[in-house]
C-alpha atoms as a PDB file:
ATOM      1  CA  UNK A   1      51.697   1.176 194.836  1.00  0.00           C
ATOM      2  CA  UNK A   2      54.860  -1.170 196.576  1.00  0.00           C
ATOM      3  CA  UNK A   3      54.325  -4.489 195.302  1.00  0.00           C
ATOM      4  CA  UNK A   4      53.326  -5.562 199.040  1.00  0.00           C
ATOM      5  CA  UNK A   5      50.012  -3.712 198.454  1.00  0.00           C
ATOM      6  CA  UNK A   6      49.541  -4.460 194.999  1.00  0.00           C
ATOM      7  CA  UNK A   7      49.335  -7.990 196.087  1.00  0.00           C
ATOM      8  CA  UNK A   8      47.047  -6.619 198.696  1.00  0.00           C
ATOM      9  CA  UNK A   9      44.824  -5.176 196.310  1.00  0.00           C
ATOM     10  CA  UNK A  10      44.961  -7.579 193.784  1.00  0.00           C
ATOM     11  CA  UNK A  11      44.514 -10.728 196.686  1.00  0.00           C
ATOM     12  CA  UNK A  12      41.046  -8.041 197.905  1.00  0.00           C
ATOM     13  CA  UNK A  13      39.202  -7.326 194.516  1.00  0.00           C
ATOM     14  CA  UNK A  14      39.881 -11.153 193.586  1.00  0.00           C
ATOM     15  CA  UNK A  15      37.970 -11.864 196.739  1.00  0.00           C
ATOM     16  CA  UNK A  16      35.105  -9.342 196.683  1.00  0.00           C
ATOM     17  CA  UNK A  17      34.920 -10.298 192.745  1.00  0.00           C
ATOM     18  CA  UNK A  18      34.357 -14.250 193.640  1.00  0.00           C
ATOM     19  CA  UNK A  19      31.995 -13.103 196.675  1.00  0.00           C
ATOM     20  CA  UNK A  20      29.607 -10.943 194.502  1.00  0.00           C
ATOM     21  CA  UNK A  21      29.977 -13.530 191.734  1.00  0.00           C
ATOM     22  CA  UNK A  22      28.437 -15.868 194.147  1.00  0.00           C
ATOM     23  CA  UNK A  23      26.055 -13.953 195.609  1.00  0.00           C
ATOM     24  CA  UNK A  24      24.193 -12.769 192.276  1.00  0.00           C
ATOM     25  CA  UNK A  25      24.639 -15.470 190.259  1.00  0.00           C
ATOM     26  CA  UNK A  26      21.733 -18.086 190.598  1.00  0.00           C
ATOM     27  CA  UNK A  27      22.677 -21.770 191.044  1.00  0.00           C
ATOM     28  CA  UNK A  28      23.791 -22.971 187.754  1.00  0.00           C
ATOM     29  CA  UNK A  29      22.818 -26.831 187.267  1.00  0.00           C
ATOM     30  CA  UNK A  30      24.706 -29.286 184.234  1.00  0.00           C
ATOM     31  CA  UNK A  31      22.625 -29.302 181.289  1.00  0.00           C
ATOM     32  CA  UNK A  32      21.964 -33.072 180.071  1.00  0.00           C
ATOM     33  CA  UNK A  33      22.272 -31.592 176.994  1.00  0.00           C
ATOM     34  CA  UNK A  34      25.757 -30.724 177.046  1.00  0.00           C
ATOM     35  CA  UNK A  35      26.624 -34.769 176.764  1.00  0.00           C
ATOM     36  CA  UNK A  36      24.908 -34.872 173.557  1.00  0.00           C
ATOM     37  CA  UNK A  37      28.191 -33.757 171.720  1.00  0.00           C
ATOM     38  CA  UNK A  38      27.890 -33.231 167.621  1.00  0.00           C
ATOM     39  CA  UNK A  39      30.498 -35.508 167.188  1.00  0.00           C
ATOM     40  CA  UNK A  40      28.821 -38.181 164.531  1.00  0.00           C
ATOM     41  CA  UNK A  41      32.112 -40.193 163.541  1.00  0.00           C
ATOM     42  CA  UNK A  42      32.578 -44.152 164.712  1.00  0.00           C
ATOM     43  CA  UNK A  43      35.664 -45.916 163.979  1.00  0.00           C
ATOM     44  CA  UNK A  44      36.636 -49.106 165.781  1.00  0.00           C
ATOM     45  CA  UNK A  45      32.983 -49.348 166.974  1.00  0.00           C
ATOM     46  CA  UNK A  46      34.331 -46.133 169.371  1.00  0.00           C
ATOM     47  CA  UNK A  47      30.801 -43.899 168.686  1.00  0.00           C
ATOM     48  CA  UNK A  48      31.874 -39.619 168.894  1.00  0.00           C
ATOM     49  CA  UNK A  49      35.337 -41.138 167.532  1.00  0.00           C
ATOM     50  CA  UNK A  50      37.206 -37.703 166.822  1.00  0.00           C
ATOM     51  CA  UNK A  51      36.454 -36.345 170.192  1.00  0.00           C
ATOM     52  CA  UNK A  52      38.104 -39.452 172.033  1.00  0.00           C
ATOM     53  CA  UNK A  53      41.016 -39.881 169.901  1.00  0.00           C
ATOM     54  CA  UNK A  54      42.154 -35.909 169.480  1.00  0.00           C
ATOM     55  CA  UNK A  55      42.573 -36.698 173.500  1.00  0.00           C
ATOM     56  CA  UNK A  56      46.131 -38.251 172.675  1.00  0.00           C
ATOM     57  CA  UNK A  57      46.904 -34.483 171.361  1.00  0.00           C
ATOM     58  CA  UNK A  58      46.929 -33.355 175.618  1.00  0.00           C
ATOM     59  CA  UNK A  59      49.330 -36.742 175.896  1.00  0.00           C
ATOM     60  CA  UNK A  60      51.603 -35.314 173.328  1.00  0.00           C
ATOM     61  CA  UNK A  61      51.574 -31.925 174.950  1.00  0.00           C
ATOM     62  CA  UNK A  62      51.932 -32.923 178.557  1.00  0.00           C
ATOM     63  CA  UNK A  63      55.340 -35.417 177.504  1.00  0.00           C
ATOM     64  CA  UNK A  64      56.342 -32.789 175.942  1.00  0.00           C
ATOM     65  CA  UNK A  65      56.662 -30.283 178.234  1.00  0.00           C
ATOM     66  CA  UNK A  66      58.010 -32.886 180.865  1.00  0.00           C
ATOM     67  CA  UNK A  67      60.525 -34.671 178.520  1.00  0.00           C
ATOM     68  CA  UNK A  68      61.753 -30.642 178.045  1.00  0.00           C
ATOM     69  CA  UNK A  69      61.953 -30.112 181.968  1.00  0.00           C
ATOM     70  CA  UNK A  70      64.130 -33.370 182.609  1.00  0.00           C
ATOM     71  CA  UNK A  71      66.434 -31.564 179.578  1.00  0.00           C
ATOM     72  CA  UNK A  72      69.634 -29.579 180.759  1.00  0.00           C
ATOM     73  CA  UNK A  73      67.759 -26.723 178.334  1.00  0.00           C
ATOM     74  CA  UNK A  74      64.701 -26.862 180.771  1.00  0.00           C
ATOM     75  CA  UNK A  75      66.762 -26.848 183.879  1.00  0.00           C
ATOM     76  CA  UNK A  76      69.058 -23.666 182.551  1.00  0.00           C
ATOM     77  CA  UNK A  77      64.801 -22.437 181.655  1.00  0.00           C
ATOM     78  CA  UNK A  78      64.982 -21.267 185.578  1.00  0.00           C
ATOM     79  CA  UNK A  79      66.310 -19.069 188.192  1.00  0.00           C
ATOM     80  CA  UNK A  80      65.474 -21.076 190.851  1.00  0.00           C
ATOM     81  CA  UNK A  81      65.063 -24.632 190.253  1.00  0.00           C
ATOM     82  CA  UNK A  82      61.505 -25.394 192.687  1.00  0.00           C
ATOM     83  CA  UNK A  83      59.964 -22.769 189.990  1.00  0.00           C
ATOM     84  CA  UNK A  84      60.140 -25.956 187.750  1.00  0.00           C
ATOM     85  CA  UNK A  85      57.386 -27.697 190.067  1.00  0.00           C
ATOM     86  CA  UNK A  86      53.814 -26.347 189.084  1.00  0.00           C
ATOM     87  CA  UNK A  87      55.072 -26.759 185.450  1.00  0.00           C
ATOM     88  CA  UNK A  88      55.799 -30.040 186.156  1.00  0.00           C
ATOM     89  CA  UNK A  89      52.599 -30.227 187.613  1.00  0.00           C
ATOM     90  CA  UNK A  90      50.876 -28.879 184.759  1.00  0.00           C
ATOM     91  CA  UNK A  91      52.163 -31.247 182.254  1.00  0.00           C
ATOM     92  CA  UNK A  92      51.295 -33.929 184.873  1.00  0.00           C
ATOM     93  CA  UNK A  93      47.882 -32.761 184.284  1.00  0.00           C
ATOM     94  CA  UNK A  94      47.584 -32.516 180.898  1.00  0.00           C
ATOM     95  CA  UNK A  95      48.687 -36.608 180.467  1.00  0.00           C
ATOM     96  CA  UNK A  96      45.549 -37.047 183.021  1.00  0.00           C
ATOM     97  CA  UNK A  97      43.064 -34.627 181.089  1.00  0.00           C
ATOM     98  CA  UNK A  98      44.328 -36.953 177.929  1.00  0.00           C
ATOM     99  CA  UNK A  99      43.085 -39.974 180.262  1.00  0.00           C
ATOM    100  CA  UNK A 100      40.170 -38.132 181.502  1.00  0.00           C
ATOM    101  CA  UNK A 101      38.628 -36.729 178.782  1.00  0.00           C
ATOM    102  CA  UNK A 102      38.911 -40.070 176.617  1.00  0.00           C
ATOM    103  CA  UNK A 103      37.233 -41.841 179.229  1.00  0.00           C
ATOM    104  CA  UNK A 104      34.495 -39.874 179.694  1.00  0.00           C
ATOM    105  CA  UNK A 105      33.954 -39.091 175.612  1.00  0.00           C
ATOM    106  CA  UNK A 106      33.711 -43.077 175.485  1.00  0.00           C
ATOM    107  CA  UNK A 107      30.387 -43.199 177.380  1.00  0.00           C
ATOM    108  CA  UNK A 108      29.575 -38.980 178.340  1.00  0.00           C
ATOM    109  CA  UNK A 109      27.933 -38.659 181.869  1.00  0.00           C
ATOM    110  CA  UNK A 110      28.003 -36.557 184.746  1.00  0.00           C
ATOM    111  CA  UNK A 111      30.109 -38.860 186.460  1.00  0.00           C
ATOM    112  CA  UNK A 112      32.723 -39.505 183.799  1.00  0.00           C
ATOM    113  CA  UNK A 113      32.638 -35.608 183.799  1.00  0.00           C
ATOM    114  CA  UNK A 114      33.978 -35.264 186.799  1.00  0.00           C
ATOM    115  CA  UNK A 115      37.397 -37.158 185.828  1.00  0.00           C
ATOM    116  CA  UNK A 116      37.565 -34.911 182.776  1.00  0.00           C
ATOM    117  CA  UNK A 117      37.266 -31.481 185.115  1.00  0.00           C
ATOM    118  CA  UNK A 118      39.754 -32.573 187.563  1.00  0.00           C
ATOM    119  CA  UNK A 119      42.410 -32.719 185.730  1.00  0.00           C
ATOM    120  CA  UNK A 120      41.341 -29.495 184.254  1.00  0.00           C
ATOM    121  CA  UNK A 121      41.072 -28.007 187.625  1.00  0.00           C
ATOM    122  CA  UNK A 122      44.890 -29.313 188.294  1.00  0.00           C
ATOM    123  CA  UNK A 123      46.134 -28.009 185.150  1.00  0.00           C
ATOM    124  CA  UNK A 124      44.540 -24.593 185.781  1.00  0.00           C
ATOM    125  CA  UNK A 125      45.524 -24.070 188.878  1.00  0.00           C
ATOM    126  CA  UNK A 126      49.198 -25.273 188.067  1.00  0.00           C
ATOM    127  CA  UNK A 127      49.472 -22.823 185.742  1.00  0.00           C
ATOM    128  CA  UNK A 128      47.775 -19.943 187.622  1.00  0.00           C
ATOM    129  CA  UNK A 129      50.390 -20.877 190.532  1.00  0.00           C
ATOM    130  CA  UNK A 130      53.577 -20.827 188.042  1.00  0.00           C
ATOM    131  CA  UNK A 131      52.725 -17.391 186.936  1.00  0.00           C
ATOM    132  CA  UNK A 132      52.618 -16.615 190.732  1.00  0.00           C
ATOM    133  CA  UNK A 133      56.290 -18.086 191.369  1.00  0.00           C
ATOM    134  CA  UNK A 134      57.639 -16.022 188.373  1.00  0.00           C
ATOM    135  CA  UNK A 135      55.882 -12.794 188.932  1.00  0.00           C
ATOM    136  CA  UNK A 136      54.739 -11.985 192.112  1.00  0.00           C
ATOM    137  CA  UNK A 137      56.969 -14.085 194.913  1.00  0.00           C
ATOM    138  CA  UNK A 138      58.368 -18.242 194.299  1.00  0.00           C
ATOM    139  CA  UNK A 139      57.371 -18.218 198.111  1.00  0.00           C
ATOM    140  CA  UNK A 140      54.094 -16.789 197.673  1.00  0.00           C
ATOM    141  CA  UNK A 141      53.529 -19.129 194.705  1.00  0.00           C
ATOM    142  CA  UNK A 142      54.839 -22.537 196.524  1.00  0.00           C
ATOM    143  CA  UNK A 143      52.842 -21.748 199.373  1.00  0.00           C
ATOM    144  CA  UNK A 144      49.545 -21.046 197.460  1.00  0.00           C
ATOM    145  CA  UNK A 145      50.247 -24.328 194.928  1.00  0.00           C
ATOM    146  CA  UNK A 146      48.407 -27.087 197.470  1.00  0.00           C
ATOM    147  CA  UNK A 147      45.820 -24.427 198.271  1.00  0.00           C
ATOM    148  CA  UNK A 148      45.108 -23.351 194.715  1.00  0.00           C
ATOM    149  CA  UNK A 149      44.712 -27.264 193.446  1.00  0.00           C
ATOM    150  CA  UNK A 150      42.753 -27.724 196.698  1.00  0.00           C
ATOM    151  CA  UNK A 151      40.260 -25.194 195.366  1.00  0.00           C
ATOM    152  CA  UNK A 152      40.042 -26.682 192.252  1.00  0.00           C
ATOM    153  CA  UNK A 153      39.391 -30.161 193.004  1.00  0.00           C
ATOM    154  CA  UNK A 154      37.057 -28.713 195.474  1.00  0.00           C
ATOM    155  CA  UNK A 155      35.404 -26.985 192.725  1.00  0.00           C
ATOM    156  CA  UNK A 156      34.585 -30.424 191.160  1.00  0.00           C
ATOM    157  CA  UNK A 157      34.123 -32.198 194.207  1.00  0.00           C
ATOM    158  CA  UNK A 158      31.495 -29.590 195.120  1.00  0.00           C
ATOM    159  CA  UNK A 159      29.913 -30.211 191.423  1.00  0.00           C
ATOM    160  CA  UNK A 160      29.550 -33.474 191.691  1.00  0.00           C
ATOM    161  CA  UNK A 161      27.780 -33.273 195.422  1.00  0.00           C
ATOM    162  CA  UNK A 162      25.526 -30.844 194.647  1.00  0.00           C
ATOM    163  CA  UNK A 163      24.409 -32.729 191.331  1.00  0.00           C
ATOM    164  CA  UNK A 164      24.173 -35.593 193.854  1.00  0.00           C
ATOM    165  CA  UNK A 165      21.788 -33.893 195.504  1.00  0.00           C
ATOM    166  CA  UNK A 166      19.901 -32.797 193.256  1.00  0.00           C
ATOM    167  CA  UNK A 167      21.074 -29.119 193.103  1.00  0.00           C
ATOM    168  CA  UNK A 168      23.567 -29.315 190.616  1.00  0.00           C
ATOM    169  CA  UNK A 169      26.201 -26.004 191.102  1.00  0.00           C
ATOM    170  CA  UNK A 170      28.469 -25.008 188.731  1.00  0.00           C
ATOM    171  CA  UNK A 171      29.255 -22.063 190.068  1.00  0.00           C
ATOM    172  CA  UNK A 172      32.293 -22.797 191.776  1.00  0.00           C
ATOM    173  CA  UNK A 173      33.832 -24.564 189.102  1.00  0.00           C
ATOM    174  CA  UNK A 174      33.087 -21.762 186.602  1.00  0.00           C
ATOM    175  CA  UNK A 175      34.869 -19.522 188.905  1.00  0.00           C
ATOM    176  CA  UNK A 176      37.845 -21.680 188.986  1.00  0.00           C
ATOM    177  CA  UNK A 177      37.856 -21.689 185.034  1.00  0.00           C
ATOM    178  CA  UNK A 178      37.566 -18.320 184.158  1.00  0.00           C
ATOM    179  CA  UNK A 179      39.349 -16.260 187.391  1.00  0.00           C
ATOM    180  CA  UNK A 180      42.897 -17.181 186.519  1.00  0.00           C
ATOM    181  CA  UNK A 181      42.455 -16.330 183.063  1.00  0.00           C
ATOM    182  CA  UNK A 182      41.319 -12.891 184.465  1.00  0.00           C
ATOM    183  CA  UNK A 183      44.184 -12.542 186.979  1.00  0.00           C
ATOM    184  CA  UNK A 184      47.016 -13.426 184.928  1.00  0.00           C
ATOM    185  CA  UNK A 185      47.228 -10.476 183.086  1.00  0.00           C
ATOM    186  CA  UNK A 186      46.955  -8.373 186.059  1.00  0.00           C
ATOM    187  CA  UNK A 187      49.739 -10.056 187.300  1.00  0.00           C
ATOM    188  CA  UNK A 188      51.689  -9.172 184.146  1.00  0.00           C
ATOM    189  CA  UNK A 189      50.545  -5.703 184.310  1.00  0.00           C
ATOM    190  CA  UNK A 190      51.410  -5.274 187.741  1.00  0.00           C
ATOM    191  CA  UNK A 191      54.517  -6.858 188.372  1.00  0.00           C
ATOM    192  CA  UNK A 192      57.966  -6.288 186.541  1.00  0.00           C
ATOM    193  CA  UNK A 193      59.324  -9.451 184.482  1.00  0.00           C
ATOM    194  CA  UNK A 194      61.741 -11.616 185.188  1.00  0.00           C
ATOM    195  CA  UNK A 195      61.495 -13.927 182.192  1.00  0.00           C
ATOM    196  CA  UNK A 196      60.728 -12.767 178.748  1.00  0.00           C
ATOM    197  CA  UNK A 197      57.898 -14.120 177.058  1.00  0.00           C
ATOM    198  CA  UNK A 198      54.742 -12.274 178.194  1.00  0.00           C
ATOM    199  CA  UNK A 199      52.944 -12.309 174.688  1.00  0.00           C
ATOM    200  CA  UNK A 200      53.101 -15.717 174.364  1.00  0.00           C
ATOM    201  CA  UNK A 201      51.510 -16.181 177.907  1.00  0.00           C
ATOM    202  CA  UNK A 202      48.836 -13.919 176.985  1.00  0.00           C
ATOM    203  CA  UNK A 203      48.682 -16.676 173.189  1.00  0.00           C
ATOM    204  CA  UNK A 204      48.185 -19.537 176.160  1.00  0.00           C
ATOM    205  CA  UNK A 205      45.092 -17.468 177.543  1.00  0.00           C
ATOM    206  CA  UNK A 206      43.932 -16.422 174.134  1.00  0.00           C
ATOM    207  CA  UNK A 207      43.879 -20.036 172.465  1.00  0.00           C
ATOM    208  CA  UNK A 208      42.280 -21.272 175.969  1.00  0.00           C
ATOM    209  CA  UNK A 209      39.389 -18.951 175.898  1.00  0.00           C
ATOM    210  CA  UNK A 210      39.254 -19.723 171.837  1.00  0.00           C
ATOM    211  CA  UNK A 211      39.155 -23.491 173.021  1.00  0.00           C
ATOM    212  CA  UNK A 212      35.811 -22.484 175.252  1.00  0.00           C
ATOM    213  CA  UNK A 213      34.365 -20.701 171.950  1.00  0.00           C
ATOM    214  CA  UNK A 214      34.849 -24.026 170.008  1.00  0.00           C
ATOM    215  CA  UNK A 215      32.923 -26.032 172.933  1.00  0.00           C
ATOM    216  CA  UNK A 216      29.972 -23.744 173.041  1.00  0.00           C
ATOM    217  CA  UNK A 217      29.329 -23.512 169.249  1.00  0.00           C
ATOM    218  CA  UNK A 218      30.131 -27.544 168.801  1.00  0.00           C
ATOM    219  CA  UNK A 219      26.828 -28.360 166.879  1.00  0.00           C
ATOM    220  CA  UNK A 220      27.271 -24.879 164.794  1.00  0.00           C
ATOM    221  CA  UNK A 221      30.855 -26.033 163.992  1.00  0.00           C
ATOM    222  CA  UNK A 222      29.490 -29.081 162.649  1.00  0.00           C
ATOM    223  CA  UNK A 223      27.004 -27.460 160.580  1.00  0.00           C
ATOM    224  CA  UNK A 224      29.119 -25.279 158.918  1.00  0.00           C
ATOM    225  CA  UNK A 225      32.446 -27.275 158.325  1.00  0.00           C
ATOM    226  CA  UNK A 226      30.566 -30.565 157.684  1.00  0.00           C
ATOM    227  CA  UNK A 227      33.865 -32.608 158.964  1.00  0.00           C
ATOM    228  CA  UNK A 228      34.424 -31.681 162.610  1.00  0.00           C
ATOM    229  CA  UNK A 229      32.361 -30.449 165.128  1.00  0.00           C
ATOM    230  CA  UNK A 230      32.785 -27.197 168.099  1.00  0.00           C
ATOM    231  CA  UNK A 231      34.133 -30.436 170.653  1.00  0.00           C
ATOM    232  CA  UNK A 232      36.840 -31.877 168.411  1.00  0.00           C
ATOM    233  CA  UNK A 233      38.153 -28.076 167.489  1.00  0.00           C
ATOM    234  CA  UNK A 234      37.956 -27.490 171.172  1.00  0.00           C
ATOM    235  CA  UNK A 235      40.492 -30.429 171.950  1.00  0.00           C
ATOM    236  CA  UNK A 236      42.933 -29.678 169.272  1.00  0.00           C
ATOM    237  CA  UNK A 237      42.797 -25.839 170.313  1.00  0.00           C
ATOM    238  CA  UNK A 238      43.224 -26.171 174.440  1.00  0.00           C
ATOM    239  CA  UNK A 239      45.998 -29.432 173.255  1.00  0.00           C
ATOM    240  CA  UNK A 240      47.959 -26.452 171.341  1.00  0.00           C
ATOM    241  CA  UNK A 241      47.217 -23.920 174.444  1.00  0.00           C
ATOM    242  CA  UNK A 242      49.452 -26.513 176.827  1.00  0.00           C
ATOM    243  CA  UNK A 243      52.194 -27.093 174.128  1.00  0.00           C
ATOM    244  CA  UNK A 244      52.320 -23.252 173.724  1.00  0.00           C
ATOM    245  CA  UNK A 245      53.669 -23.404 177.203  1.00  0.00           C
ATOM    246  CA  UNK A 246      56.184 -25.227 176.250  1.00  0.00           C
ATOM    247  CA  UNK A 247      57.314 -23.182 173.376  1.00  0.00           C
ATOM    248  CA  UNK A 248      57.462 -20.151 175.721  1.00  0.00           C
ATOM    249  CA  UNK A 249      59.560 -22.444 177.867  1.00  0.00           C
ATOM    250  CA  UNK A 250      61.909 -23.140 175.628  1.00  0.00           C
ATOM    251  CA  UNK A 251      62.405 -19.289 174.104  1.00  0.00           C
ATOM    252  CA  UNK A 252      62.022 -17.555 176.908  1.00  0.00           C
ATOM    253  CA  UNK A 253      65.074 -15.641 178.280  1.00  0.00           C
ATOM    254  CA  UNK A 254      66.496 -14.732 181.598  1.00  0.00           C
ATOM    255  CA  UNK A 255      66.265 -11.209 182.151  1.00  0.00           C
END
């Protein structure tokens, strides 16, 4: 296929995917549970210690990949210089899910939550978006940036409503997590490089979906290590996910 109609395609089964998604999947409310995290450690009086402080490790990453952007290395990174924006957008983001997340893991609620999934949503869909500048179109990907964080603050927003209400849906935002992760490498599959560095995009996905491995078997962690729990190894894992972005960054080549 041109890549007109691979876009067309891809753009279509994307679409019918999220619609059926939606349709069979039953509404999918926040367990309370989830805010009981196996995090036992207290230092400073701060209660869950590890999993607020290993926060600072998204700070790290996010400066990092912004101090290397303002560098005449990360300008020379790019073709076209606006191709620099959704990075600079996800870096953004990961200094916020530093904030976020600590301030939610200081007192865990729903509504602390949301603060911690926005800037996840804005980092995601950063990212997602910056693949689209260097693979498909940098038009296609400008033009889809404000739409794509749209939909995932929306994605939150629509959370936090519907728990509101009474009929918490995650639905939306679980769709927002896992799609790019899922698109990506079609993108890479179906569109020729300009950049070198493919493998280590596919290390960013790889250490993300590790990262969501980590949060579901936090208490089993715990159990078996004895010194950190499934949460804590979560934050250090998605922390080294964003810096791996940098280190693509800075050995990619031009091709």
């Amino acid at each position: 296929m041109r890549p007109d109609r691979r876009a067309t395609a891809l753009w279509l089964l994307a679409a019918l995917l999220v619609g059926l998604t939606w349709a069979l999947l039953p509404r999918i409310p926040q367990p309370l549970q989830y805010h009981d995290f196996a995090d036992r450690s207290t230092c400073f009086g701060i209660a869950g210690c590890f999993d607020v402080v290993t926060n600072a490790l998204f700070a790290l990453a996010g400066l990092a990949g912004l101090r290397f952007l303002s560098s005449e290395s990360g300008r020379r990174a790019f073709v076209d210089a606006r191709e620099a924006l959704p990075y600079r957008l996800f870096f953004f983001a990961a200094v916020l899910v530093a904030l976020g997340s600590g301030y939610y893991h200081l007192a865990p609620d729903n509504d602390r939550l949301v603060w911690d999934r926005a800037a996840i949503a804005l980092a995601q869909m950063s990212l997602f978006a910056a693949v689209l500048c260097e693979r498909v179109s940098l038009t296609a990907g400008l033009r889809l940036l404000p739409l794509l964080l749209a939909a995932g603050l929306g994605s939150v927003a629509w959370w936090d409503w519907s728990e509101a209400q009474g009929v918490g849906d995650l639905r939306a935002y679980g769709l927002m997590q896992f799609y790019p992760m899922l698109l990506i490498p079609l993108l890479l599959r179906l569109y020729p490089p300009r950049y070198s560095g493919d493998r280590d995009i596919l290390t960013v996905i790889g250490l993300y979906l590790l990262a969501l491995l980590c949060d579901l078997t936090d208490h089993r962690i715990a159990e078996l290590t004895g010194l950190f729990s499934g949460h804590t190894a979560k934050h250090v894992v998605a922390a080294l996910a964003m810096y791996w972005v940098v280190v693509r960054l800075k050995r990619r080549r031009i091709l």
